[in-house]
C-alpha atoms as a PDB file:
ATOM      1  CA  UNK A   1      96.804 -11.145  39.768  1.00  0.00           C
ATOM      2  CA  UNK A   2      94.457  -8.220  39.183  1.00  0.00           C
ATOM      3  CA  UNK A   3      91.252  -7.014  41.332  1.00  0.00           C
ATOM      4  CA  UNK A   4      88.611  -5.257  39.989  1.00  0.00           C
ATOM      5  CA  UNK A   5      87.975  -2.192  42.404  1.00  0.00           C
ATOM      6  CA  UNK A   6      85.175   0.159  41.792  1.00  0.00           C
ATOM      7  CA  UNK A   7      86.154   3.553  40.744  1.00  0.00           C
ATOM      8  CA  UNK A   8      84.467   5.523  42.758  1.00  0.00           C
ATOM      9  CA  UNK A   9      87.386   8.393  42.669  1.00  0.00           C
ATOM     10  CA  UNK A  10      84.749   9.348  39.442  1.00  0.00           C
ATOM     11  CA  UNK A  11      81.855  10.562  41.451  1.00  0.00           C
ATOM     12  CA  UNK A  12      81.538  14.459  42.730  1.00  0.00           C
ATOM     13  CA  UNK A  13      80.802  13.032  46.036  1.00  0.00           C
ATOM     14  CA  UNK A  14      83.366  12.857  48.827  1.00  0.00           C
ATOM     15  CA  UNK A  15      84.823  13.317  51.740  1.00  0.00           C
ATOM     16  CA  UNK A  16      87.706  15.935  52.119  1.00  0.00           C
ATOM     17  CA  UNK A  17      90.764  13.914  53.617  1.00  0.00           C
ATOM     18  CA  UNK A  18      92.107  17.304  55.961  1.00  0.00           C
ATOM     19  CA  UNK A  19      95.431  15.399  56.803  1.00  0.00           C
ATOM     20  CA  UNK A  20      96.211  15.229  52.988  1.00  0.00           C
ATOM     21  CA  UNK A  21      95.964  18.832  52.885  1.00  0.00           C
ATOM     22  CA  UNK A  22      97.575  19.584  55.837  1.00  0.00           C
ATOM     23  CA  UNK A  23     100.611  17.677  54.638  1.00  0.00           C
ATOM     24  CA  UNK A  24     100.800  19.429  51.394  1.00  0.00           C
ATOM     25  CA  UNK A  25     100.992  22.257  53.635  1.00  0.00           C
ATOM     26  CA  UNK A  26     103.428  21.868  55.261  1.00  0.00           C
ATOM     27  CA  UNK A  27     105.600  20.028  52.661  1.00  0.00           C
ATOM     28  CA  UNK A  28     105.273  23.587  50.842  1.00  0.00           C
ATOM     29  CA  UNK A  29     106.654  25.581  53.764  1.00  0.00           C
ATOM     30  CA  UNK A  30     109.138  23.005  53.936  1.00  0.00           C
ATOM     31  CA  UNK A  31     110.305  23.822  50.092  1.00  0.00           C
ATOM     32  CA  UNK A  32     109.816  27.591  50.273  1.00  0.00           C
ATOM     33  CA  UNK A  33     112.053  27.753  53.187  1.00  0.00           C
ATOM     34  CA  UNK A  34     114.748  25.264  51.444  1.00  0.00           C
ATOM     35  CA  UNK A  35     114.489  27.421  48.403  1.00  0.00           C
ATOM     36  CA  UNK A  36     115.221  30.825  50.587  1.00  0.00           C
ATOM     37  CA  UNK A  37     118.195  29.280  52.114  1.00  0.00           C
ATOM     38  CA  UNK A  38     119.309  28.146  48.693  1.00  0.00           C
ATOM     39  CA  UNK A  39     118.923  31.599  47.035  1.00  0.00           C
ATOM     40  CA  UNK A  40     121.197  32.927  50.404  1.00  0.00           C
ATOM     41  CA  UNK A  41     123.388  30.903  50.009  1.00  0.00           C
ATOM     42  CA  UNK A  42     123.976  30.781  46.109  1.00  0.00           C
ATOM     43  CA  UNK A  43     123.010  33.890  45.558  1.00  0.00           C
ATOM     44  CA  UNK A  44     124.109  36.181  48.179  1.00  0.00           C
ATOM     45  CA  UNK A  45     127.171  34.369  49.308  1.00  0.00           C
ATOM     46  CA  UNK A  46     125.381  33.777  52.980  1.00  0.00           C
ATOM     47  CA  UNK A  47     127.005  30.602  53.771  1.00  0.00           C
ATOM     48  CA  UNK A  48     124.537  27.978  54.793  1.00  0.00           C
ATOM     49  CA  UNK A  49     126.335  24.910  56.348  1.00  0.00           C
ATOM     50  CA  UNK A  50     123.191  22.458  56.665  1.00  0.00           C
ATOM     51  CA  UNK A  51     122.733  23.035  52.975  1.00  0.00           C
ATOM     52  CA  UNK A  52     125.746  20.822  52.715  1.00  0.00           C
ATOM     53  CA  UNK A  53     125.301  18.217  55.043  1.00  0.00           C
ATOM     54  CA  UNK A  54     124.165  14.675  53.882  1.00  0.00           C
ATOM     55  CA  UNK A  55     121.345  14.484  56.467  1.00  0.00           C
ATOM     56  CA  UNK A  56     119.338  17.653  54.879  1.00  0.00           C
ATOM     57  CA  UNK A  57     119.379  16.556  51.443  1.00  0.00           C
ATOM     58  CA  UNK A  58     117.786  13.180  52.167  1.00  0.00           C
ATOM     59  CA  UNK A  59     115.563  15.260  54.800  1.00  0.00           C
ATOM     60  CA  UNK A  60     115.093  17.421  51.389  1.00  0.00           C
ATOM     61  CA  UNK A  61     114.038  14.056  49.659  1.00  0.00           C
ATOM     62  CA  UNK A  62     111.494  13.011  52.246  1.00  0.00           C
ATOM     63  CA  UNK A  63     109.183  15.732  52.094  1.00  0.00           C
ATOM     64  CA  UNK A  64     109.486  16.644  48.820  1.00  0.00           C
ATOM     65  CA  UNK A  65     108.503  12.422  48.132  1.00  0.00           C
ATOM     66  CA  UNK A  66     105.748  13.001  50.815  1.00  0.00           C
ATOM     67  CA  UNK A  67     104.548  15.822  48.276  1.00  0.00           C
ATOM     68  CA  UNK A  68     104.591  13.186  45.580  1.00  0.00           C
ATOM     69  CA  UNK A  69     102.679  10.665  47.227  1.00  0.00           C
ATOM     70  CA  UNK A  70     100.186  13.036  48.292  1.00  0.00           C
ATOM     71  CA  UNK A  71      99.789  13.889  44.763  1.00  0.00           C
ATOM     72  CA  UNK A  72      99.377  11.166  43.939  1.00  0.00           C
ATOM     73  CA  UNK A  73      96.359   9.806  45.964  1.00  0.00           C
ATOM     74  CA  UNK A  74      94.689  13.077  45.024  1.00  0.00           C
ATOM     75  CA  UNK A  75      94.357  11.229  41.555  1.00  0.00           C
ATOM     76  CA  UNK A  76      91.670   9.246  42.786  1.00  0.00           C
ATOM     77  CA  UNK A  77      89.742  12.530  43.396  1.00  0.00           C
ATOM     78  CA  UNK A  78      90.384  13.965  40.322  1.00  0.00           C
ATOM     79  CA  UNK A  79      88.041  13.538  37.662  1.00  0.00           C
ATOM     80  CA  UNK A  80      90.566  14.825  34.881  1.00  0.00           C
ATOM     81  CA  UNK A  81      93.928  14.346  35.407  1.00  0.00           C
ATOM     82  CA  UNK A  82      95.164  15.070  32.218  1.00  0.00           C
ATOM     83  CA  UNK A  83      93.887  18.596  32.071  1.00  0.00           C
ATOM     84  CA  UNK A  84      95.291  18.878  35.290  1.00  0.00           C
ATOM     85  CA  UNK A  85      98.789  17.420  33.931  1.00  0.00           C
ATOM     86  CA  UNK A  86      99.061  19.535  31.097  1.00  0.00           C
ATOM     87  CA  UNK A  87      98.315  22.843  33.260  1.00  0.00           C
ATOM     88  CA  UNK A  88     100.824  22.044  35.521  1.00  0.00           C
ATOM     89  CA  UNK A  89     103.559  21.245  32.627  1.00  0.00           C
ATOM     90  CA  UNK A  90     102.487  23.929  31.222  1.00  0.00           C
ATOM     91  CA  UNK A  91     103.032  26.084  34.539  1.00  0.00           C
ATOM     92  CA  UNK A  92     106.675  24.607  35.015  1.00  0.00           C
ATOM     93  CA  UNK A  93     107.691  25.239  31.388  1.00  0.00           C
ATOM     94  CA  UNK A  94     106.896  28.815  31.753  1.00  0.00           C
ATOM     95  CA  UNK A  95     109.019  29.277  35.203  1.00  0.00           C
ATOM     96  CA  UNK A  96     111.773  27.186  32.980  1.00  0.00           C
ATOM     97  CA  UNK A  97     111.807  29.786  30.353  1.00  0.00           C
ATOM     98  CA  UNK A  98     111.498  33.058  32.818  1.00  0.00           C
ATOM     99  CA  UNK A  99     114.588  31.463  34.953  1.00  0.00           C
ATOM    100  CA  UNK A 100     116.531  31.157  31.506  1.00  0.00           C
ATOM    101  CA  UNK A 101     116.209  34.777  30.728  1.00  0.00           C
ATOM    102  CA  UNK A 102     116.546  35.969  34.099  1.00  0.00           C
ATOM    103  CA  UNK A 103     119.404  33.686  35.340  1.00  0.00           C
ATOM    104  CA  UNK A 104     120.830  31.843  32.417  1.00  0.00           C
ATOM    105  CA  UNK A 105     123.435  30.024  34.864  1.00  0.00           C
ATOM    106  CA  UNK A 106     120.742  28.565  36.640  1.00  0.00           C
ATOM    107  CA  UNK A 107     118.216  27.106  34.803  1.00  0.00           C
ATOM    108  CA  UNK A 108     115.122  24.820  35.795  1.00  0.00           C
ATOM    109  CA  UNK A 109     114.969  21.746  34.200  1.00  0.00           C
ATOM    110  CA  UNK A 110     112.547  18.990  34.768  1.00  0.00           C
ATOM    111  CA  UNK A 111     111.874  20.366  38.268  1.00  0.00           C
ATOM    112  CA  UNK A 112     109.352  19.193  40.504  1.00  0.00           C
ATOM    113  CA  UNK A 113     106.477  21.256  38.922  1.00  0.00           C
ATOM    114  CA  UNK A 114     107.598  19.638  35.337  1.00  0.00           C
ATOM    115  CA  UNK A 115     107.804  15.824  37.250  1.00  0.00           C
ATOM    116  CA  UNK A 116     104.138  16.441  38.730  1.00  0.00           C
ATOM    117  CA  UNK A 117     102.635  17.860  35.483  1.00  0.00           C
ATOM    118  CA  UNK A 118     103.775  14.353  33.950  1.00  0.00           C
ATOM    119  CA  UNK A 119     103.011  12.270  36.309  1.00  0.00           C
ATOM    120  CA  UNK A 120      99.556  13.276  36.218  1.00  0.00           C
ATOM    121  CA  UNK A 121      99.514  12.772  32.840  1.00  0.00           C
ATOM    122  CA  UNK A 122     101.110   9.082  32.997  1.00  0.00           C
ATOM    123  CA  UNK A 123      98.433   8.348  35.191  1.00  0.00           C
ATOM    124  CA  UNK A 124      95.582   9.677  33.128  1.00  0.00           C
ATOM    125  CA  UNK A 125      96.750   7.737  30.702  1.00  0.00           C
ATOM    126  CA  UNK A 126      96.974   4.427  32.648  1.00  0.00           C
ATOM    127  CA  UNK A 127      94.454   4.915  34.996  1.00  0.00           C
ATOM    128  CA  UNK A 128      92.087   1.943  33.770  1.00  0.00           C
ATOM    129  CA  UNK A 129      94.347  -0.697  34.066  1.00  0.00           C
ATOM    130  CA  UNK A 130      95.277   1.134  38.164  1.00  0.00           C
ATOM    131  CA  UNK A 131      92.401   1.074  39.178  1.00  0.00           C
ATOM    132  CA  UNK A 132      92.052  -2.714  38.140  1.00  0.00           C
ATOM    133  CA  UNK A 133      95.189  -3.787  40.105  1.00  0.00           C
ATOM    134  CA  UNK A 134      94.907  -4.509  44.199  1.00  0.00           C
ATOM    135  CA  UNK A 135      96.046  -0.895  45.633  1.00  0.00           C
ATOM    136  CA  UNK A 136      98.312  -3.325  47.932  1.00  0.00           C
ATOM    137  CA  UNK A 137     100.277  -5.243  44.927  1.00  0.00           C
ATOM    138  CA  UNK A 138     100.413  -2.174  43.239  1.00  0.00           C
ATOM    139  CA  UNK A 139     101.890   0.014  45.773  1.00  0.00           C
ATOM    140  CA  UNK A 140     103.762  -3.087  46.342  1.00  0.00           C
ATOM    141  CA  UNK A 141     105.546  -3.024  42.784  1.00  0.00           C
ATOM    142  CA  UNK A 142     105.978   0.297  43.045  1.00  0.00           C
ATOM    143  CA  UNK A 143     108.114   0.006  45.986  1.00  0.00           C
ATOM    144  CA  UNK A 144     110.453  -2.766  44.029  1.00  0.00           C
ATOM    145  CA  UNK A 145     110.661  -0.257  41.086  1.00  0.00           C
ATOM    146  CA  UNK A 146     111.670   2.562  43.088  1.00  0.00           C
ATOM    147  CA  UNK A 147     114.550   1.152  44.782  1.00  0.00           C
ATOM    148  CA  UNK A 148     115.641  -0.685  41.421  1.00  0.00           C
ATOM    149  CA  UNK A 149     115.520   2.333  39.613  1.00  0.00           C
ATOM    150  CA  UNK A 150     117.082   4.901  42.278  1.00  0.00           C
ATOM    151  CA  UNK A 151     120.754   4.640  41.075  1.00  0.00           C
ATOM    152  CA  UNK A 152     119.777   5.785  37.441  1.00  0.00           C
ATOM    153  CA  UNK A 153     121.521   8.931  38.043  1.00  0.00           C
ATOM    154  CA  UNK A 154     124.573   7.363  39.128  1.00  0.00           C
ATOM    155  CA  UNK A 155     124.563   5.140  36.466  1.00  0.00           C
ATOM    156  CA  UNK A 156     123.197   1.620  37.360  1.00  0.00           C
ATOM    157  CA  UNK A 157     120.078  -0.368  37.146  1.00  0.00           C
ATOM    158  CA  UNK A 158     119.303  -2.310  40.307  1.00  0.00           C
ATOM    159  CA  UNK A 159     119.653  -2.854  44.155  1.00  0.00           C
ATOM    160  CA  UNK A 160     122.847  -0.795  45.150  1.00  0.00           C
ATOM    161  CA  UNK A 161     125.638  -0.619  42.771  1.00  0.00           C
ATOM    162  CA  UNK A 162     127.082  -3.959  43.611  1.00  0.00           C
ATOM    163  CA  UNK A 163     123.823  -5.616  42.577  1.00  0.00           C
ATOM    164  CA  UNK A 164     122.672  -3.802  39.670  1.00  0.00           C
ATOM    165  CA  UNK A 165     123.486  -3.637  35.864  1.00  0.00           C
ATOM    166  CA  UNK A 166     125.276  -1.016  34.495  1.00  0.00           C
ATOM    167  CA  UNK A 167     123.251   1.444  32.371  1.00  0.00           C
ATOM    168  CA  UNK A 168     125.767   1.615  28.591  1.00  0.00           C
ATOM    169  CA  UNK A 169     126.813   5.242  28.631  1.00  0.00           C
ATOM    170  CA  UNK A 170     125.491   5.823  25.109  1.00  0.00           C
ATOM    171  CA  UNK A 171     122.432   6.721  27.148  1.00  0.00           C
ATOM    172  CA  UNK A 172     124.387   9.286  29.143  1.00  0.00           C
ATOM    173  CA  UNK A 173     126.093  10.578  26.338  1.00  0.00           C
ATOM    174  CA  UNK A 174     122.756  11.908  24.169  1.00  0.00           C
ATOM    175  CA  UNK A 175     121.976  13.998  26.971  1.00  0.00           C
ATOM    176  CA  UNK A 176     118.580  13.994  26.000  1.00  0.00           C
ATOM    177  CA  UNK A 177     116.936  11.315  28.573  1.00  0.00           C
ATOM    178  CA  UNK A 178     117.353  13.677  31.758  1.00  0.00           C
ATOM    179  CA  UNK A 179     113.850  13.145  32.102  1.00  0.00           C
ATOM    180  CA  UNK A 180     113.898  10.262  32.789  1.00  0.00           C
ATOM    181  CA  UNK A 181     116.972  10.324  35.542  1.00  0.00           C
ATOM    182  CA  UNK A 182     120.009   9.787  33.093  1.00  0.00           C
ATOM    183  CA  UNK A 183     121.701  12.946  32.738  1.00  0.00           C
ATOM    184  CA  UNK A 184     124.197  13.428  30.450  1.00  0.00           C
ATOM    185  CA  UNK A 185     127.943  15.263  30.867  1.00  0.00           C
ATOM    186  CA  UNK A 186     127.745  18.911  32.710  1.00  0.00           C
ATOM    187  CA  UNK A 187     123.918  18.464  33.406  1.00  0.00           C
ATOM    188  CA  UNK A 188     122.878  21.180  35.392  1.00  0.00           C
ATOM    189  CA  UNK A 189     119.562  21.984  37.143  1.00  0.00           C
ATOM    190  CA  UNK A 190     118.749  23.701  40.158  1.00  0.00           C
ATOM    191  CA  UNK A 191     115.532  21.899  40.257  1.00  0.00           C
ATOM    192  CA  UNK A 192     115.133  17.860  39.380  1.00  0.00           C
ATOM    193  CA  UNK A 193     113.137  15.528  40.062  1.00  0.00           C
ATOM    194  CA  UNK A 194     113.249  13.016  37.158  1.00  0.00           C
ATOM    195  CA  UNK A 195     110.566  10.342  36.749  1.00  0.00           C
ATOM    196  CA  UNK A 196     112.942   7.830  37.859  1.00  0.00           C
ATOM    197  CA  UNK A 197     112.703   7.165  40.582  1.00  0.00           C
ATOM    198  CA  UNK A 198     110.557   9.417  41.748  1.00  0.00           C
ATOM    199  CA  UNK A 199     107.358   8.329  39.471  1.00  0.00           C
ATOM    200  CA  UNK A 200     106.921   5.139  41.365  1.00  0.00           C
ATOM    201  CA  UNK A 201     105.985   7.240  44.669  1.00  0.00           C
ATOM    202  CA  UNK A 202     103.650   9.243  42.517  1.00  0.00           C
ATOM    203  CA  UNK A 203     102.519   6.450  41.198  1.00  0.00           C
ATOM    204  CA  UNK A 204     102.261   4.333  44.846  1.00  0.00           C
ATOM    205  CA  UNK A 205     100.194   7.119  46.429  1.00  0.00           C
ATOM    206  CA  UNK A 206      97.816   6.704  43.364  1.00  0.00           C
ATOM    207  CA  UNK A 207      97.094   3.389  44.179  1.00  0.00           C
ATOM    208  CA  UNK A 208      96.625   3.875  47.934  1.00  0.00           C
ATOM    209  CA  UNK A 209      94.614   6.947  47.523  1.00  0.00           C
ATOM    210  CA  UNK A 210      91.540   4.407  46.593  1.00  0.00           C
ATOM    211  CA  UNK A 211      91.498   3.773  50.509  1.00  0.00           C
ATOM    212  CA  UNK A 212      91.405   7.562  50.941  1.00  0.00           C
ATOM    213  CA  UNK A 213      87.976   8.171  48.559  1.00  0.00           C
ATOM    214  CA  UNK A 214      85.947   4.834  50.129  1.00  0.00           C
ATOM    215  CA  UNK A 215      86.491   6.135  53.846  1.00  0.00           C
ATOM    216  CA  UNK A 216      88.830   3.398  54.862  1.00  0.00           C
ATOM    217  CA  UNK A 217      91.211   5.447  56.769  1.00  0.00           C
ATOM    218  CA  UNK A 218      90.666   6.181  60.399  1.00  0.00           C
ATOM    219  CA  UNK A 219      88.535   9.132  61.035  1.00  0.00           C
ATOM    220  CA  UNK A 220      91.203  11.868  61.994  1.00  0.00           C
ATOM    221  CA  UNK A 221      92.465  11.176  58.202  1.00  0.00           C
ATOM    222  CA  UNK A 222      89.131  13.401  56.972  1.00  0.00           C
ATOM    223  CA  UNK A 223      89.312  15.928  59.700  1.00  0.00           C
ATOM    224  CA  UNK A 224      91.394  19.189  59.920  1.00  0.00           C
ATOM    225  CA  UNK A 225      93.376  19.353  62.909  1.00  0.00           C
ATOM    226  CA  UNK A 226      95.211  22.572  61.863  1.00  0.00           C
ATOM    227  CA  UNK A 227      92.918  24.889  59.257  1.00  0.00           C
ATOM    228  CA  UNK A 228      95.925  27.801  58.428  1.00  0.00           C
ATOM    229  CA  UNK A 229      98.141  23.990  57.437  1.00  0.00           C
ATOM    230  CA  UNK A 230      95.102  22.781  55.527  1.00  0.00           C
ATOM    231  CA  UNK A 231      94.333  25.990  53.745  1.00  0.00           C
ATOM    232  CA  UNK A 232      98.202  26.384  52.561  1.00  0.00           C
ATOM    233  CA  UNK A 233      98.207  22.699  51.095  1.00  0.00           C
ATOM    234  CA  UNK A 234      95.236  23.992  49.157  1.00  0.00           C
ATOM    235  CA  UNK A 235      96.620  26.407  47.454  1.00  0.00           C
ATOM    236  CA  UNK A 236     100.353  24.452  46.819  1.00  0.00           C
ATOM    237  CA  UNK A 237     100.538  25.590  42.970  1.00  0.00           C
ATOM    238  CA  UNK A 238     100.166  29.273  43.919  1.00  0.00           C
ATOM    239  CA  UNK A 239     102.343  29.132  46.375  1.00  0.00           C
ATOM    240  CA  UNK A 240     105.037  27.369  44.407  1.00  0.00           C
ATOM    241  CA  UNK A 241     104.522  29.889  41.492  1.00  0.00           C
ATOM    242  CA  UNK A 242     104.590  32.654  43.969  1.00  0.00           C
ATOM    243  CA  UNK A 243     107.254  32.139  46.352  1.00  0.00           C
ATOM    244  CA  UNK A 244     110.402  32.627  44.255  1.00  0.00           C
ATOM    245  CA  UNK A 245     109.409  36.418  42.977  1.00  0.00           C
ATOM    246  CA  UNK A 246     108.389  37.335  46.544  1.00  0.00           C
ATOM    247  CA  UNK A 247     111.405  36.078  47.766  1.00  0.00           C
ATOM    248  CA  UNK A 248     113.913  38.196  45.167  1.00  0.00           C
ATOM    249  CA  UNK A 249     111.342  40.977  45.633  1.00  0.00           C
ATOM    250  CA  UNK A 250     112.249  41.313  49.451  1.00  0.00           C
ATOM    251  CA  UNK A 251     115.614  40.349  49.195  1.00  0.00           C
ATOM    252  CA  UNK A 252     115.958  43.382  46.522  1.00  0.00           C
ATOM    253  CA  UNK A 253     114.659  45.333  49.622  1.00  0.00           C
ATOM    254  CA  UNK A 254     117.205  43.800  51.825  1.00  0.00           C
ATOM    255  CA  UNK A 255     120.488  43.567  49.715  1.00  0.00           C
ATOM    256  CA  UNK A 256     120.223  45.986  47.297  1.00  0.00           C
ATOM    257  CA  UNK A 257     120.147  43.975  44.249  1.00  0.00           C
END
């Protein structure tokens, strides 16, 4: 069953949405600080207990998803994704080669600047036959895909492992399809985000962001309740870019080295 919706995400004209940039804002803080305590504690031996504790890494999860699906519904305001997709790759491949020279033992691979740079481009790609589907069913699906495809990584195909299919570990042995959540033998990354799951929230906030460029979200959805929050979620990329060099910079300051 498909809807024909008018795309009016094409038109120079609209409204802000201030609450989309104020939680980009504060889904950035969110990361910078996460990455700080990371570098502490894997870097400088400053032991970090939350960093181990289930509940942070699926706090982790949450916001960086909520960054996703943001993302996502920014789509409908953009009036070339694809140039924006390929930037952002672009971006993430050069922070994957600086991080490989600078700390081989730690590289960057298909982190969450490489995920949004594709996703961007996916949806370039497919965005005639989105904006033809209900934002509703679509959404919908993409909730159903998510969960069926969240245990990629552990190596299953389904709704928990007990109701899923087993993924043949030929495809974990190439070790070439970490992209796409199966990682081969000794896969290491201390950034990832692989498009599966993770494109189908992406992909959901694409379809709901058509109620965010008609103006049918409650009014406080287009204002700015906190302008420093909004301004920040403006700016994400730089910030993201940014962050890690300033951080090493002062803790060169602090430590020594």
């Amino acid at each position: 069953m498909t809807t024909e919706i008018k795309n009016t995400e094409q038109t120079p004209k609209y409204r802000r949405a201030g609450l989309m940039d104020e939680i980009r804002g504060f889904c950035i803080i969110c990361m910078v600080f996460y990455h700080v305590m990371f570098d502490l504690n894997y870097t400088y031996n400053i032991h970090i207990p939350i960093m181990f504790d289930d509940w942070f890494g699926i706090i982790r999860d949450i916001f960086a998803g909520t960054f996703m699906f943001i993302s996502g519904m920014s789509c409908r305001y953009s009036r070339n994704n694809a140039k924006r997709g390929i930037q952002c790759f672009f971006i993430a491949m050069a922070i994957t080669y600086v991080f490989a020279i600078i700390s081989p033992g730690a590289p960057i691979l298909f982190g969450i600047l490489h995920f949004m740079g594709v996703s961007m481009m996916i949806y370039a790609v497919a965005e005639k036959l989105i904006v033809k589907i209900h934002p509703l069913i679509g959404a919908g699906v993409c909730v159903v895909l998510f969960l069926a495809t969240m245990g990629f990584t552990s190596g299953y195909f389904g709704l928990g492992e007990f109701f899923g299919l087993s993924i043949p570990e030929l495809f974990y042995e190439s070790g070439l399809l970490f992209p796409f959540g199966i990682t081969g033998q000794g896969f290491i990354s201390m950034d990832y985000f692989p498009l599966f799951p993770w494109l189908f929230v992406f992909l959901a906030g694409g379809f709901l962001g058509y109620y965010a460029v008609n103006d049918k979200f409650p009014e406080f959805f287009y204002k700015t309740h906190i302008k420093p929050l909004a301004v920040i979620g403006r700016y994400t990329i730089w910030i993201y870019i940014l962050h890690q060099p300033m951080a090493m910079a002062i803790f060169w300051l602090i430590f020594g080295r």
